[in-house]
PDB file of N, CA and C in Angstrom:
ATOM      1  N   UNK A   1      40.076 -25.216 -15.296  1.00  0.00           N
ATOM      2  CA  UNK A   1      38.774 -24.766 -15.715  1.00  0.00           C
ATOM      3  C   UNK A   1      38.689 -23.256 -15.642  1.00  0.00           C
ATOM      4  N   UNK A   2      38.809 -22.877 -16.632  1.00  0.00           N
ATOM      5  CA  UNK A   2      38.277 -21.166 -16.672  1.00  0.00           C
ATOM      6  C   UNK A   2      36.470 -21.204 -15.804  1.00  0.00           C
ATOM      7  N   UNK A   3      36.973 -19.457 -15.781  1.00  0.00           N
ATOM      8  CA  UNK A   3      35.223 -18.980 -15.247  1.00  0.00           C
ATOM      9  C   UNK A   3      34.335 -18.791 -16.323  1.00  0.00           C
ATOM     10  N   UNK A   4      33.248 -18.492 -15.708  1.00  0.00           N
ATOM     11  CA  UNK A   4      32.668 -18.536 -17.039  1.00  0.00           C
ATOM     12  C   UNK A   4      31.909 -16.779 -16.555  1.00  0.00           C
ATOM     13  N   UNK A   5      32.044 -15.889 -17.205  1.00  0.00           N
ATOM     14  CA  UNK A   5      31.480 -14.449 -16.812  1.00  0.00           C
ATOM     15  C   UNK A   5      30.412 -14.672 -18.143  1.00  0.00           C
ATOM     16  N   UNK A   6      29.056 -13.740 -17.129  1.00  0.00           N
ATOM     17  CA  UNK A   6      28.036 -13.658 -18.244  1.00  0.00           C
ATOM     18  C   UNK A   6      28.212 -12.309 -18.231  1.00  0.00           C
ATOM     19  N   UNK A   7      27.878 -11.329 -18.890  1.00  0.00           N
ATOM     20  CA  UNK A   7      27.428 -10.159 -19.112  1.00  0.00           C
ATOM     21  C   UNK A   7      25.605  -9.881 -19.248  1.00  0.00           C
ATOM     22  N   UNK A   8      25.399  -9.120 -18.016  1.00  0.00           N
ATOM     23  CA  UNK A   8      24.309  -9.196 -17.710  1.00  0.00           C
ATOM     24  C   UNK A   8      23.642  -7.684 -18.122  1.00  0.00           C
ATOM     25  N   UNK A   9      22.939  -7.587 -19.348  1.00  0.00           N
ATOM     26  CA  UNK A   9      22.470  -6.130 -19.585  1.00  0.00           C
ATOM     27  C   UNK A   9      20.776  -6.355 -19.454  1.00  0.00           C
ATOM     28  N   UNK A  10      20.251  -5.273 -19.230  1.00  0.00           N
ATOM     29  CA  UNK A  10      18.525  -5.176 -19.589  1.00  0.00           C
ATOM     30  C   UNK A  10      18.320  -4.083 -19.804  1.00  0.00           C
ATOM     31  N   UNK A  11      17.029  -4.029 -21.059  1.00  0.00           N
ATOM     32  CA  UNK A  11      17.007  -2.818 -21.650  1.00  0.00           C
ATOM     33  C   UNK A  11      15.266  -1.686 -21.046  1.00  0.00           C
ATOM     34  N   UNK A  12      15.881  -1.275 -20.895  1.00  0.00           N
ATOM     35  CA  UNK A  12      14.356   0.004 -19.983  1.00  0.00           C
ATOM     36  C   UNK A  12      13.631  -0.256 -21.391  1.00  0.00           C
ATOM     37  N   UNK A  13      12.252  -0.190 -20.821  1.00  0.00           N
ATOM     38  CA  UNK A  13      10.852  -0.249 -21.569  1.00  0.00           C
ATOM     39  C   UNK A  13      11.082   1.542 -21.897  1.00  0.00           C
ATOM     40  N   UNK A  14      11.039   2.396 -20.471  1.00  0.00           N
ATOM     41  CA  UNK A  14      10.493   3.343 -20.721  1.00  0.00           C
ATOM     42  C   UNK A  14      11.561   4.138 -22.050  1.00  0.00           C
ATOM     43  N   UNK A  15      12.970   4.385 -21.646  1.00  0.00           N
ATOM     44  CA  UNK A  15      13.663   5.111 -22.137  1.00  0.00           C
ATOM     45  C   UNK A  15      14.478   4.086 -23.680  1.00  0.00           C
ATOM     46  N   UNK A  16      14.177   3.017 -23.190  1.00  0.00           N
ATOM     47  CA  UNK A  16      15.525   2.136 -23.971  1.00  0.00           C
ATOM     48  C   UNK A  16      16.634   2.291 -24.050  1.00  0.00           C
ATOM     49  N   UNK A  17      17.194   2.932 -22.825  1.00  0.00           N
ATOM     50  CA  UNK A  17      18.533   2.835 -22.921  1.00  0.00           C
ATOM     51  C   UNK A  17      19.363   1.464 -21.947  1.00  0.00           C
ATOM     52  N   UNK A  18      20.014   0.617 -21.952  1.00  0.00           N
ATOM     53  CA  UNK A  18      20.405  -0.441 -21.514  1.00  0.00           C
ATOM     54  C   UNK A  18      21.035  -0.456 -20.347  1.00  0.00           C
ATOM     55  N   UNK A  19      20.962  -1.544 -19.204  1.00  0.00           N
ATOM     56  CA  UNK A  19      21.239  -1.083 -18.346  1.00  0.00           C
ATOM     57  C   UNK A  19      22.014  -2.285 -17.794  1.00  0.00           C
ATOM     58  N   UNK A  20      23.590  -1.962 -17.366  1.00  0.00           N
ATOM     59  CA  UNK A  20      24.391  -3.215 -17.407  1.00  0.00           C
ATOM     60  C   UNK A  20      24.200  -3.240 -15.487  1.00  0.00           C
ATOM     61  N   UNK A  21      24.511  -5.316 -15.378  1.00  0.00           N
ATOM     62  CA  UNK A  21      23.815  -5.421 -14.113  1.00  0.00           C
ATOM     63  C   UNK A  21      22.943  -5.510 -13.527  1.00  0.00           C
ATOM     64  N   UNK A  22      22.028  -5.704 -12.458  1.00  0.00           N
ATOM     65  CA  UNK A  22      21.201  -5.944 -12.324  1.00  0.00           C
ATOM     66  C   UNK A  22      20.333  -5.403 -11.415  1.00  0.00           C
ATOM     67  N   UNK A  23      20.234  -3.507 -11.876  1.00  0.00           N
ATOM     68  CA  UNK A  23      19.438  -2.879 -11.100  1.00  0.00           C
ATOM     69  C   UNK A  23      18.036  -3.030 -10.752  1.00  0.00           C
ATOM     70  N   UNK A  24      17.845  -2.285  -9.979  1.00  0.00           N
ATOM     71  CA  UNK A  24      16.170  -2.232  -9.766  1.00  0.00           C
ATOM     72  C   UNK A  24      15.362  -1.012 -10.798  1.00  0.00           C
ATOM     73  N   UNK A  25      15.959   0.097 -10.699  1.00  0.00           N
ATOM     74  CA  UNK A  25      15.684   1.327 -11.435  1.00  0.00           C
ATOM     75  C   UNK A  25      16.443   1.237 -12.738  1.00  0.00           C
ATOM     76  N   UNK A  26      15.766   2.198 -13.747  1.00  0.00           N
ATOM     77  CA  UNK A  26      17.146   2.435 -15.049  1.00  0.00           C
ATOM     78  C   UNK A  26      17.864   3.173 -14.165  1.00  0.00           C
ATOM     79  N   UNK A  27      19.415   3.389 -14.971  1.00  0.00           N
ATOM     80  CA  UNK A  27      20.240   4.207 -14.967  1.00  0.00           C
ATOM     81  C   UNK A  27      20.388   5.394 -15.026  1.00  0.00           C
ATOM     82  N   UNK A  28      19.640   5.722 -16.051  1.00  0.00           N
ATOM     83  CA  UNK A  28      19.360   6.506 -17.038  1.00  0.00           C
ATOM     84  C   UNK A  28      17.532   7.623 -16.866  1.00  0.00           C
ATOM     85  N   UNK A  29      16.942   6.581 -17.042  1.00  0.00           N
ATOM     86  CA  UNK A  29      15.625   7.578 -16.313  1.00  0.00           C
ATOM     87  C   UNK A  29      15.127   7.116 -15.017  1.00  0.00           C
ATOM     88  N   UNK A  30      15.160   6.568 -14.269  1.00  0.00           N
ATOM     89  CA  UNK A  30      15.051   6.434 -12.970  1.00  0.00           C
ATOM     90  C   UNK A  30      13.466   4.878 -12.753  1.00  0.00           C
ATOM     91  N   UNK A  31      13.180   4.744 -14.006  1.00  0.00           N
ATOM     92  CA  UNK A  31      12.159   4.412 -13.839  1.00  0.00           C
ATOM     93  C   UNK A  31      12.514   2.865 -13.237  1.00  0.00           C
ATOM     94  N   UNK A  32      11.951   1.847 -13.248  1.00  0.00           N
ATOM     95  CA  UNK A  32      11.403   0.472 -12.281  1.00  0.00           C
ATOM     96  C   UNK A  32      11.689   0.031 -13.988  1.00  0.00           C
ATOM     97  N   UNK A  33      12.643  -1.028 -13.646  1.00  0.00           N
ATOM     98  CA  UNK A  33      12.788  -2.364 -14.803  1.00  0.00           C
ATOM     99  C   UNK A  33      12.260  -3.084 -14.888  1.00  0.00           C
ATOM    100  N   UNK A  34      11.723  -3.430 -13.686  1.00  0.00           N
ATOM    101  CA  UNK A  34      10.416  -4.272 -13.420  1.00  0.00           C
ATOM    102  C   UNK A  34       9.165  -3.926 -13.244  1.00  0.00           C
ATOM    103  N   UNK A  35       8.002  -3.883 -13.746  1.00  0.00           N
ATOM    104  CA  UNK A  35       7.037  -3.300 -14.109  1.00  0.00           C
ATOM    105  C   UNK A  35       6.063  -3.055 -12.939  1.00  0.00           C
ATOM    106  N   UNK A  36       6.418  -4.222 -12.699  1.00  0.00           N
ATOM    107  CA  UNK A  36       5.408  -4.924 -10.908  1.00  0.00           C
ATOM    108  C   UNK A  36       5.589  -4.245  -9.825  1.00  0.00           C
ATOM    109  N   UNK A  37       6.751  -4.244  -9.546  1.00  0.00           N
ATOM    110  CA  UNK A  37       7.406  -3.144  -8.513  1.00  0.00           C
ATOM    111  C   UNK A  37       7.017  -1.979  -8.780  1.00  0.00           C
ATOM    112  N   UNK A  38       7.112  -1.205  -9.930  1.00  0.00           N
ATOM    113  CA  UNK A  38       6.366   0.228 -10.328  1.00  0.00           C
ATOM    114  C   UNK A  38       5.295   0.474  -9.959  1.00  0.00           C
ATOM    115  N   UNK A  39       4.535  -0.849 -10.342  1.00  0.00           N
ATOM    116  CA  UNK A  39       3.111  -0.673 -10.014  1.00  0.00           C
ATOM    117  C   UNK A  39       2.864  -0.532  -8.390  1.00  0.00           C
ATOM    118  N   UNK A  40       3.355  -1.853  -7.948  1.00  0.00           N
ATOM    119  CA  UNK A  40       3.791  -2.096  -6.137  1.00  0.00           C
ATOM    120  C   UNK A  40       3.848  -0.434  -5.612  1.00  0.00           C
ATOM    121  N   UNK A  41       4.677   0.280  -5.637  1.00  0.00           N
ATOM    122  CA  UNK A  41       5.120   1.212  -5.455  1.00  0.00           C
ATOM    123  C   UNK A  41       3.940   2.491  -5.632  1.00  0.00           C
ATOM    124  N   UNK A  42       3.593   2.497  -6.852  1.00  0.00           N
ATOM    125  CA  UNK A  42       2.337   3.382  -7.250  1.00  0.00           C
ATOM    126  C   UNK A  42       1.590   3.280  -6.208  1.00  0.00           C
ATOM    127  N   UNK A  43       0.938   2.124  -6.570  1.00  0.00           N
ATOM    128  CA  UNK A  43      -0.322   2.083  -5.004  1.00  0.00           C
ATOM    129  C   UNK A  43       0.297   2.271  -3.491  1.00  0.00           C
ATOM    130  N   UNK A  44       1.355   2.073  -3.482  1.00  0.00           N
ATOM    131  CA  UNK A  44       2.042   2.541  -1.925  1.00  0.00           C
ATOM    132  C   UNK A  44       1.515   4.215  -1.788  1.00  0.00           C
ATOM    133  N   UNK A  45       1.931   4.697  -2.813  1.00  0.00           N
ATOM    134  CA  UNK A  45       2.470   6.297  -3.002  1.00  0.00           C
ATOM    135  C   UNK A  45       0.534   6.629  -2.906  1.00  0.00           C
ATOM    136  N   UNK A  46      -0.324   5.933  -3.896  1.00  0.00           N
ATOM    137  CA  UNK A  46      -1.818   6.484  -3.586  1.00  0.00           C
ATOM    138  C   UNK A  46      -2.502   5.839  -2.610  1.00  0.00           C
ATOM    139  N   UNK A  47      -1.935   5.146  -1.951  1.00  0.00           N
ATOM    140  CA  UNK A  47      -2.382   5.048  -0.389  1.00  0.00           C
ATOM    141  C   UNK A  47      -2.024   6.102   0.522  1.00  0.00           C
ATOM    142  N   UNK A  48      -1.138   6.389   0.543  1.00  0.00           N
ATOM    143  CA  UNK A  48      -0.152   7.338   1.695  1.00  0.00           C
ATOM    144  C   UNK A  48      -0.757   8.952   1.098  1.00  0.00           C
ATOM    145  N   UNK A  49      -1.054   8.569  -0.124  1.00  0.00           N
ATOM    146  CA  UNK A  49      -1.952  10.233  -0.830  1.00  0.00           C
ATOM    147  C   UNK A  49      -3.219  10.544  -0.073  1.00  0.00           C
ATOM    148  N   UNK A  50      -4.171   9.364   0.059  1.00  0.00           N
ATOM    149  CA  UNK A  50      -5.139   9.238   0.531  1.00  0.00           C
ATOM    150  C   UNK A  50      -5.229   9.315   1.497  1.00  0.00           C
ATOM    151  N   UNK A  51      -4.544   8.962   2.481  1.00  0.00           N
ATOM    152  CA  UNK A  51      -4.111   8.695   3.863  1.00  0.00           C
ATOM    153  C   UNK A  51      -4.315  10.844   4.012  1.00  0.00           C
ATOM    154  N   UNK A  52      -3.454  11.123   3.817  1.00  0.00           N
ATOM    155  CA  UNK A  52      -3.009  12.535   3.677  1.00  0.00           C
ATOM    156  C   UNK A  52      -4.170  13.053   3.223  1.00  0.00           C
ATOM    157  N   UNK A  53      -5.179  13.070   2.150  1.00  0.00           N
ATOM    158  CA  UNK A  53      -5.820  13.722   1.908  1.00  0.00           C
ATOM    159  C   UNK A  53      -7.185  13.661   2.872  1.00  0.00           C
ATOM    160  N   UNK A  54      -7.293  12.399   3.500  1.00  0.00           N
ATOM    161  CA  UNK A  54      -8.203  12.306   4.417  1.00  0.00           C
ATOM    162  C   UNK A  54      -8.057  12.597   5.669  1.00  0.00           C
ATOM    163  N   UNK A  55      -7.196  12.687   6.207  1.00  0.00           N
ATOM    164  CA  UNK A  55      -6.209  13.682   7.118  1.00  0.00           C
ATOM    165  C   UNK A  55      -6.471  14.968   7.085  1.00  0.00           C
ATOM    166  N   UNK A  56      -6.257  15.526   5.577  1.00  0.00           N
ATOM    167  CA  UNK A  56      -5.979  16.885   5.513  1.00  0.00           C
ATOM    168  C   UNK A  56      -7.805  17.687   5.770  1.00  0.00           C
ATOM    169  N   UNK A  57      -8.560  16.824   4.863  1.00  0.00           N
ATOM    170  CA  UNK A  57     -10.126  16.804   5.273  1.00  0.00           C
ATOM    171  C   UNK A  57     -10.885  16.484   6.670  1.00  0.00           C
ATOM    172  N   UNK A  58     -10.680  15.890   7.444  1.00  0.00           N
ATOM    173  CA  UNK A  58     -10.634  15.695   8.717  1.00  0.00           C
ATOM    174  C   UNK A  58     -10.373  16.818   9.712  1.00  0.00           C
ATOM    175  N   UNK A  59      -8.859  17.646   9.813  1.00  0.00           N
ATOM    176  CA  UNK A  59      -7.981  18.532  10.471  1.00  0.00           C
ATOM    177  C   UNK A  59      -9.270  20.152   9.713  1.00  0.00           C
ATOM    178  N   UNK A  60      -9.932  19.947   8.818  1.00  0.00           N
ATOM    179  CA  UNK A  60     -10.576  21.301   8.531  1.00  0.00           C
ATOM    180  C   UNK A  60     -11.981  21.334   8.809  1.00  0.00           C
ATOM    181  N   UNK A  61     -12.376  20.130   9.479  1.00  0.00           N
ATOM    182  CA  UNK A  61     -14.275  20.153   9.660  1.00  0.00           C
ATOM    183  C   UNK A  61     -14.063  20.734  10.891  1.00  0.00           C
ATOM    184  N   UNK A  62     -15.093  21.223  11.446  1.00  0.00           N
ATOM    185  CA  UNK A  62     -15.553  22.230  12.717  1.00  0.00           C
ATOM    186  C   UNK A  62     -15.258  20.584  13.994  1.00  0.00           C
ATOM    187  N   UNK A  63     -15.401  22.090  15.115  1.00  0.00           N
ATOM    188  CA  UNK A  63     -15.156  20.738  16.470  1.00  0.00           C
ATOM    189  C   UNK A  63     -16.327  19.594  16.302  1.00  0.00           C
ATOM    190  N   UNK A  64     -17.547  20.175  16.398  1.00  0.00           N
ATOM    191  CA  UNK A  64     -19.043  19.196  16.250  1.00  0.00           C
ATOM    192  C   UNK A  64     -18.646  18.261  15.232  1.00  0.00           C
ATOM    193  N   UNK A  65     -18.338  18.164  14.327  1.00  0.00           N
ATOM    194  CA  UNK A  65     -18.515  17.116  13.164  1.00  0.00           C
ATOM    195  C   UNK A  65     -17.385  16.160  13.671  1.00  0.00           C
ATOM    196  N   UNK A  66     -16.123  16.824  14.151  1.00  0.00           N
ATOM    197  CA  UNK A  66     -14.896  15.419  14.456  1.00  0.00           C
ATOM    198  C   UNK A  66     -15.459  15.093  15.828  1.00  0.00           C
ATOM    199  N   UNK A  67     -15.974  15.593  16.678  1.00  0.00           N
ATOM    200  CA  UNK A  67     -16.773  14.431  17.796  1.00  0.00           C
ATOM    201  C   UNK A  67     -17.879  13.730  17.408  1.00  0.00           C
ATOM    202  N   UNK A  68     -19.019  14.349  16.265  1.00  0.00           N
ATOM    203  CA  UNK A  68     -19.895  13.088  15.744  1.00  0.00           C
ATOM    204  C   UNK A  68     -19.210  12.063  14.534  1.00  0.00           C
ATOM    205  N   UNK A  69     -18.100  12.521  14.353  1.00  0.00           N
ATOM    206  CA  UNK A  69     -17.423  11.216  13.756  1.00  0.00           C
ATOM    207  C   UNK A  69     -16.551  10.324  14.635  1.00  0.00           C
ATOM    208  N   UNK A  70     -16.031  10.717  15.368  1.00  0.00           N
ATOM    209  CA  UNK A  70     -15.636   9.598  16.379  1.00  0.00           C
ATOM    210  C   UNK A  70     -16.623   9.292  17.120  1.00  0.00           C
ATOM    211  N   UNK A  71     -17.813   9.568  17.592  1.00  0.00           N
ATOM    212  CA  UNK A  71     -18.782   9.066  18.268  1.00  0.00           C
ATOM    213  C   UNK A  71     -19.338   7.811  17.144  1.00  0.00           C
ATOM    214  N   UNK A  72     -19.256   8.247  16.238  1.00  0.00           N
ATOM    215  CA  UNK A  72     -20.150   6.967  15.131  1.00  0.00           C
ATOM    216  C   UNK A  72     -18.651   6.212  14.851  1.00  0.00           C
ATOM    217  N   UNK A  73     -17.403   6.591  15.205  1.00  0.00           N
ATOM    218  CA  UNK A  73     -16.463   5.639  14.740  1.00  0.00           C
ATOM    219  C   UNK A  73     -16.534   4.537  16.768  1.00  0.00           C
ATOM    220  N   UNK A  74     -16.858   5.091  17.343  1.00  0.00           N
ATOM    221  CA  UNK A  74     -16.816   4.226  18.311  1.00  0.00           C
ATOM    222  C   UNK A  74     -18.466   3.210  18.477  1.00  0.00           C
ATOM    223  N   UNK A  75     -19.128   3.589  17.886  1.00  0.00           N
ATOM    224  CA  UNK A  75     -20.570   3.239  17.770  1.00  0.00           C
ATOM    225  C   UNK A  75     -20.104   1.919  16.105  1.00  0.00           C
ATOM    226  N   UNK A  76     -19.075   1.805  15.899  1.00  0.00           N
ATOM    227  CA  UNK A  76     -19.124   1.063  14.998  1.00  0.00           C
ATOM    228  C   UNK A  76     -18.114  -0.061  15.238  1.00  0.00           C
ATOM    229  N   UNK A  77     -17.198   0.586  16.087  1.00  0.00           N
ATOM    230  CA  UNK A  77     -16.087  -0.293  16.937  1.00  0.00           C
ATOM    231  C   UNK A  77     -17.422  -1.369  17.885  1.00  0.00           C
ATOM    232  N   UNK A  78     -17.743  -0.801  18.391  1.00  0.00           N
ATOM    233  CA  UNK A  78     -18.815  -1.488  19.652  1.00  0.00           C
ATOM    234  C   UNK A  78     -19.621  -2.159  18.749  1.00  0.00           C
ATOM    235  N   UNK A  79     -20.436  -2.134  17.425  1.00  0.00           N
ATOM    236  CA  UNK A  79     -21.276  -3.051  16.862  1.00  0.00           C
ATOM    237  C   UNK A  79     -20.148  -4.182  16.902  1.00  0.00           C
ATOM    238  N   UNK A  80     -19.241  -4.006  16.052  1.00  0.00           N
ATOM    239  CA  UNK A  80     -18.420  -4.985  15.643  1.00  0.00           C
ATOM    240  C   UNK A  80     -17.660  -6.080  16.572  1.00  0.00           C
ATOM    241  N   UNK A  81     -17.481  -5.455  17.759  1.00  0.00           N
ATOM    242  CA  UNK A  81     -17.318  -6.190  18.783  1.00  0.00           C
ATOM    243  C   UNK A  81     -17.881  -6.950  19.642  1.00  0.00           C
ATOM    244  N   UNK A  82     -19.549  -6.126  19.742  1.00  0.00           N
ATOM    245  CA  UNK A  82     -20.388  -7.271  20.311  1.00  0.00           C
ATOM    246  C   UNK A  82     -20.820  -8.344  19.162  1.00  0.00           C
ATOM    247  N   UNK A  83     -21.402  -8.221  17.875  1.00  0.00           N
ATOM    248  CA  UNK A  83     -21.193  -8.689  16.758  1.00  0.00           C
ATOM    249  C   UNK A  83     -20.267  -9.798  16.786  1.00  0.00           C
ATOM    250  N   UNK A  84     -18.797  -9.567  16.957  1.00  0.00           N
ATOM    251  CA  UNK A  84     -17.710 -10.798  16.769  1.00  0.00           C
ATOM    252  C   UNK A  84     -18.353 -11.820  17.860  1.00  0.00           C
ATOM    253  N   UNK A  85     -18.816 -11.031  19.209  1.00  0.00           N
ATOM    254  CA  UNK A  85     -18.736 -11.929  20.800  1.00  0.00           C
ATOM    255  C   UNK A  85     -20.183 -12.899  20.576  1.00  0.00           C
ATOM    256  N   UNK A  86     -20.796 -12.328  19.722  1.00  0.00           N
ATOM    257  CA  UNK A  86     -22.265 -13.645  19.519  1.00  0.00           C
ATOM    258  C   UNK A  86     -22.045 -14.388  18.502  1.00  0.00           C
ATOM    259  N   UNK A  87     -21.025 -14.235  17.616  1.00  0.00           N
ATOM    260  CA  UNK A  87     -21.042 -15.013  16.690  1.00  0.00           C
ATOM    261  C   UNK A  87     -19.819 -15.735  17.062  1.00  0.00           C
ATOM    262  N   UNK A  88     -19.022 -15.742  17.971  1.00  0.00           N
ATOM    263  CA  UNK A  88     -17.788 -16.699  18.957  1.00  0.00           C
ATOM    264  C   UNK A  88     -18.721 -17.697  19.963  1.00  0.00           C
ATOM    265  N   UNK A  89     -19.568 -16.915  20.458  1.00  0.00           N
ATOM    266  CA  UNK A  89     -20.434 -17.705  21.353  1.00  0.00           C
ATOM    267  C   UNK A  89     -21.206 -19.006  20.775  1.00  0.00           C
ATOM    268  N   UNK A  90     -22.087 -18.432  19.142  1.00  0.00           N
ATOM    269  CA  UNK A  90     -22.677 -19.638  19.013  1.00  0.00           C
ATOM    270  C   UNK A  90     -21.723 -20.354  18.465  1.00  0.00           C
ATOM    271  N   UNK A  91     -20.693 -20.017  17.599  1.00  0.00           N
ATOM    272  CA  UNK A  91     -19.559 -21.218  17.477  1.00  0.00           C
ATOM    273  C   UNK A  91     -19.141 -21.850  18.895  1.00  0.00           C
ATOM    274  N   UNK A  92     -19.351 -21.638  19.618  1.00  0.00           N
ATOM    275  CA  UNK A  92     -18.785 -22.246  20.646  1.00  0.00           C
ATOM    276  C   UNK A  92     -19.865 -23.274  21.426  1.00  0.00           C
ATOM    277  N   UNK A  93     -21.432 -22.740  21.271  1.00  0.00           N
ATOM    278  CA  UNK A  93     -22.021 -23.528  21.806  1.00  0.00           C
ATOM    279  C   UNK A  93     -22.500 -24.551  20.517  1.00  0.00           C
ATOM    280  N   UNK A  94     -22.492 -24.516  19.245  1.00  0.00           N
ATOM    281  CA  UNK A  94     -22.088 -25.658  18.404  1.00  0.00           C
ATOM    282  C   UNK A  94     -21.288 -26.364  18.181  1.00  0.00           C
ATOM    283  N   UNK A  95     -20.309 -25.746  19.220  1.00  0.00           N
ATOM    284  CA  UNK A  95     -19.155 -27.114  19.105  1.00  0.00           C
ATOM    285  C   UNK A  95     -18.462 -28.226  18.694  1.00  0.00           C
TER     286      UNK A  95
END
């Protein structure tokens, strides 16, 4: 019994140039063969932007404003927590 070899090519959307095997990126322009993953990836990259840009906005407000924002970020931790503990409780006393 012989083998049987396929030849495995796919052709880039972006560039169209063909790409033998079965990369993740073209060859050729670097882009995602798979569209999903591009996208996947995009929103990684404008999360981690955001991340950074809210960071970078944060690190430039005066001392007063980053202690009344962690004062209202702990004033919101504490709603949410007593919040979870009454609404565990009456699940619990409905039983």
């Amino acid at each position: 019994m012989g083998t049987v070899t396929t030849k495995v090519e796919r052709k880039c959307d972006t560039c169209g140039e063909w790409n033998k095997g079965i990369p993740r990126k073209c060859l050729h322009c670097g882009d995602f063969l798979d569209h999903r993953k591009r996208d996947e990836e995009k929103e990684e990259v404008d999360a981690t932007l955001n991340k950074l840009r809210n960071r970078a906005e944060y690190e430039t407000k005066p001392f007063y404003a980053k202690v009344l924002i962690r004062f209202f970020q702990a004033l919101e931790f504490l709603f949410v927590t007593v919040i979870g503990g009454i609404a565990a409780f009456l699940f619990w006393l409905g039983g």
